[in-house]
Protein backbone atom coordinates (compact mmCIF):
# COMPACT_ATOMS: atom_id res chain seq x y z
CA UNK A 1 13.90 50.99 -14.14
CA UNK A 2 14.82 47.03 -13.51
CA UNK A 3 12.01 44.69 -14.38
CA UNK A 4 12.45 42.47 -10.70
CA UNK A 5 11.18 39.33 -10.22
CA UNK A 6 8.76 38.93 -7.32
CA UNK A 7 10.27 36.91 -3.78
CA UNK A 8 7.22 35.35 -3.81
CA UNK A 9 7.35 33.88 -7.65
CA UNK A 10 11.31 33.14 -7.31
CA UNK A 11 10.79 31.30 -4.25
CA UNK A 12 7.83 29.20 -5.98
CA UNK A 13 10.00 28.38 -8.70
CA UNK A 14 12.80 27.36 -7.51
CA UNK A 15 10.69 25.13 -5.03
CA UNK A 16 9.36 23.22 -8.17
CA UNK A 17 12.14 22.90 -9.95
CA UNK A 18 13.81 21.05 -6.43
CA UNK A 19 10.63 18.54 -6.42
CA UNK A 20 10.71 15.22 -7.49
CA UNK A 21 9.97 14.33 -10.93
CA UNK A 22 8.15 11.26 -11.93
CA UNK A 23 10.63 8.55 -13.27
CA UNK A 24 10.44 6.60 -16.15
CA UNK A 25 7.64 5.12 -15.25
CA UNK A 26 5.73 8.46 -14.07
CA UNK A 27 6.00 7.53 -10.49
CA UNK A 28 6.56 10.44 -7.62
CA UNK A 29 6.80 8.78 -4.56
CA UNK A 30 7.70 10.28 -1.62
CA UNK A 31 7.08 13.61 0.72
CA UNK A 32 6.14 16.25 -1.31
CA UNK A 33 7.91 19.41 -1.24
CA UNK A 34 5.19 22.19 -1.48
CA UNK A 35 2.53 22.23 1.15
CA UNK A 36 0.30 19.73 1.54
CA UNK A 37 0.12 16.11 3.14
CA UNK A 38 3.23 14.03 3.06
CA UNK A 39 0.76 10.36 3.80
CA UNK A 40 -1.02 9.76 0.84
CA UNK A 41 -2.26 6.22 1.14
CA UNK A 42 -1.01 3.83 -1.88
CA UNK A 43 -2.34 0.75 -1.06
CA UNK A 44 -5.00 -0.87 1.23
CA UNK A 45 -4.93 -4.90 1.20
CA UNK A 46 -7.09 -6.55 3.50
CA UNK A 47 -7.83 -10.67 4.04
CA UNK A 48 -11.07 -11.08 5.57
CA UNK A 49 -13.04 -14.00 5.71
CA UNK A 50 -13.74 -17.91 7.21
CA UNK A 51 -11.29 -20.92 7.34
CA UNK A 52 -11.36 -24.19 8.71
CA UNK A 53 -9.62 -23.09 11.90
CA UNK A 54 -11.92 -19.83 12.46
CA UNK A 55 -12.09 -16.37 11.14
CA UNK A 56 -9.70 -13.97 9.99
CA UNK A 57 -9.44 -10.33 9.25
CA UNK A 58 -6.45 -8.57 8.43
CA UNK A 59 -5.42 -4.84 6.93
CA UNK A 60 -2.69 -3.19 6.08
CA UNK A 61 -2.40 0.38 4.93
CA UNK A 62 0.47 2.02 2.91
CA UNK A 63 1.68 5.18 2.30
CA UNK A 64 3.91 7.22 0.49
CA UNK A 65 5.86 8.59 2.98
CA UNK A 66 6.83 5.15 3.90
CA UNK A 67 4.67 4.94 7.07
CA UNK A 68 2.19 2.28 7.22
CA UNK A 69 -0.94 0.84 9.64
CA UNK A 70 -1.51 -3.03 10.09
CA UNK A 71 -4.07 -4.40 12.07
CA UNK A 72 -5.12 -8.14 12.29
CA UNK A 73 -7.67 -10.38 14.46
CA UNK A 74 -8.04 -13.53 13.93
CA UNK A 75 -9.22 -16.75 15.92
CA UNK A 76 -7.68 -20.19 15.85
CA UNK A 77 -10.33 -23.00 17.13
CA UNK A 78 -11.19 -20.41 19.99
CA UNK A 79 -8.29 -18.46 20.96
CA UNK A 80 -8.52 -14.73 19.85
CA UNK A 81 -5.95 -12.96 18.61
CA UNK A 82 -5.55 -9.00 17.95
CA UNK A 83 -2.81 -7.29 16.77
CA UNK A 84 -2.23 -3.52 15.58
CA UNK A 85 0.97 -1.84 14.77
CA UNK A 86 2.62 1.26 13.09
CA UNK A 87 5.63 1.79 11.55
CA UNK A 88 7.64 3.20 8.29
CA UNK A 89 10.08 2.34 5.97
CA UNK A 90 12.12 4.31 3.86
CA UNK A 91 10.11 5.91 0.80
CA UNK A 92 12.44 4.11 -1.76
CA UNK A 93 10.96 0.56 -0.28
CA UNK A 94 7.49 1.86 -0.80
CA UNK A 95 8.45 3.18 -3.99
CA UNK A 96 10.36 -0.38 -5.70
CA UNK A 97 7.14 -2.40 -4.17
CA UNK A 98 5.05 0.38 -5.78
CA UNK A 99 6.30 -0.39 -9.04
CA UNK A 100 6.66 -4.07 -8.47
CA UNK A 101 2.79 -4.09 -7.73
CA UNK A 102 2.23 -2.22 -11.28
CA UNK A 103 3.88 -5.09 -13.15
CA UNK A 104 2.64 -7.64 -11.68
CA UNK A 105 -1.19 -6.04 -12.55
CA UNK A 106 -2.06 -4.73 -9.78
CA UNK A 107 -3.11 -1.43 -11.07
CA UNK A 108 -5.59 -3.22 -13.72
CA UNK A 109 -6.07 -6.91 -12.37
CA UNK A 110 -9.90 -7.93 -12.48
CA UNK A 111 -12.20 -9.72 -9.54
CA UNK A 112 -11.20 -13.09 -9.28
CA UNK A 113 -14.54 -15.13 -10.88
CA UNK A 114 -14.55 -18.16 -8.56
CA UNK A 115 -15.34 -18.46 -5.13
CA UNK A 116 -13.48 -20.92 -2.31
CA UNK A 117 -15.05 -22.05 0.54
CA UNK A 118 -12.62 -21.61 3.95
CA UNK A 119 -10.73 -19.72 2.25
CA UNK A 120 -10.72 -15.57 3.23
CA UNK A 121 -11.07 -13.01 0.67
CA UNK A 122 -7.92 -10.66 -0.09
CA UNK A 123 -8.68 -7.17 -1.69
CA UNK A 124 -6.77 -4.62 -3.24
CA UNK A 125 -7.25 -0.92 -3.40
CA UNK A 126 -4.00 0.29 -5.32
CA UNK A 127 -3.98 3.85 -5.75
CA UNK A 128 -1.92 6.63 -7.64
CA UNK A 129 0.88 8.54 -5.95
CA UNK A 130 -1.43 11.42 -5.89
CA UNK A 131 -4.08 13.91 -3.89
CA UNK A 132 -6.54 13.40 -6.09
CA UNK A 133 -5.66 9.40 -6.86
CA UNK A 134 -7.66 7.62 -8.92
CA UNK A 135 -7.92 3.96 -7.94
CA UNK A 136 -8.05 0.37 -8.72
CA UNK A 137 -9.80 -2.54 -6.24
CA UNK A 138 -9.74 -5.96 -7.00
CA UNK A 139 -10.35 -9.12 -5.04
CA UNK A 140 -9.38 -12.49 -4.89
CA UNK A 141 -9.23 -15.94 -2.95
CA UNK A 142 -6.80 -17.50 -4.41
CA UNK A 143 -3.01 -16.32 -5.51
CA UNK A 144 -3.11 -18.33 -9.13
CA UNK A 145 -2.18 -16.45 -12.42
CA UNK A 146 -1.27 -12.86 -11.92
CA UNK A 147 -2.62 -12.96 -8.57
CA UNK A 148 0.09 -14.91 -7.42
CA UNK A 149 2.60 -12.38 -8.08
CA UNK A 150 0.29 -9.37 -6.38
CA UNK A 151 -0.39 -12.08 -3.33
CA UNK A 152 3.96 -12.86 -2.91
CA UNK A 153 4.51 -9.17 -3.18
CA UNK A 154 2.33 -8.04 -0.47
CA UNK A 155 3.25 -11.13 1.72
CA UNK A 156 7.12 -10.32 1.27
CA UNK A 157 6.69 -6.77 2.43
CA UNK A 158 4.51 -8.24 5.48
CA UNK A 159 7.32 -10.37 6.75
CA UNK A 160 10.05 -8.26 5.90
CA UNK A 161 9.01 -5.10 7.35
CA UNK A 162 6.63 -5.57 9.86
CA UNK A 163 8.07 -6.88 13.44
CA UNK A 164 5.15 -9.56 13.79
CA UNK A 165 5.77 -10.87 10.35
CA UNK A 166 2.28 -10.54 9.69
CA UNK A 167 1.84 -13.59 12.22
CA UNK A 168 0.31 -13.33 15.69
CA UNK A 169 0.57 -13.83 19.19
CA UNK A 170 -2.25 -14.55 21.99
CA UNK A 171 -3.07 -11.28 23.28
């Protein structure tokens, strides 16, 4: 009698030996290949707060897959502006800002410990390419020291990738 090999167990393994292995530095971006849910969020950077000119309040959401959400209302000396918009960029984008974001600190940067006036308040939630993600929020008001790197990041994907360029129009 031949010892067989269940469908059901072949078919499993060779479905995890096609997915994606973490590279060398143990990241797995991108959809996953057994069941589950292909737009697990990575990052969520918002800028909220007062200037000179009048508040401001933007958010942008990214995920693995590539897609993304960005949303921003702001007024300038009376005029209010809203803008929301979808979109997605290949999973190797999200992946080389991914691990741009982890060198510059973002996955261990502290809260900024001083306070501008008129200036709004940028925070980072950076998560792990994960279901069960563990993550990492930090705030700031100013892009000095490694914050500056974080802050040019994040504001080079903004105006590369998304059509308003992260500026805004009268609605």
């Amino acid at each position: 009698m031949k010892a067989r090999l269940p469908v059901g167990l072949a078919a499993l393994a060779l479905i995890v030996s096609l997915s994606p292995g973490p590279d060398s530095q143990g990241v797995v971006i991108g959809p996953p290949i057994l069941a589950g849910i292909a737009r697990e969020p990575l990052l969520v950077h918002n800028v909220s707060g007062g200037t000179l000119t009048g508040p401001i309040n933007t958010n942008l959401t990214l995920f693995g897959d590539g897609s993304w959400h960005y949303s921003s209302r702001s007024s300038f000396l009376g005029t209010e502006t809203i803008v929301v918009e979808t979109g997605a960029v290949a999973p190797s984008v999200v992946k080389d800002l991914y691990k741009n974001l982890l060198a510059a600190g973002a996955g261990s940067l502290p809260d900024q410990t001083f306070a501008v006036s008129d200036v709004p308040l940028n925070t980072l939630t950076f998560m792990r390419p994960a279901t069960n993600a563990f993550a990492h929020t930090f705030s700031y008001f100013i892009g000095v020291d490694g914050y500056g790197d974080v802050q040019t990041l994040i504001g080079d994907f903004i105006s590369t990738h998304i059509p308003t360029g992260g500026t805004t129009s009268s609605s």
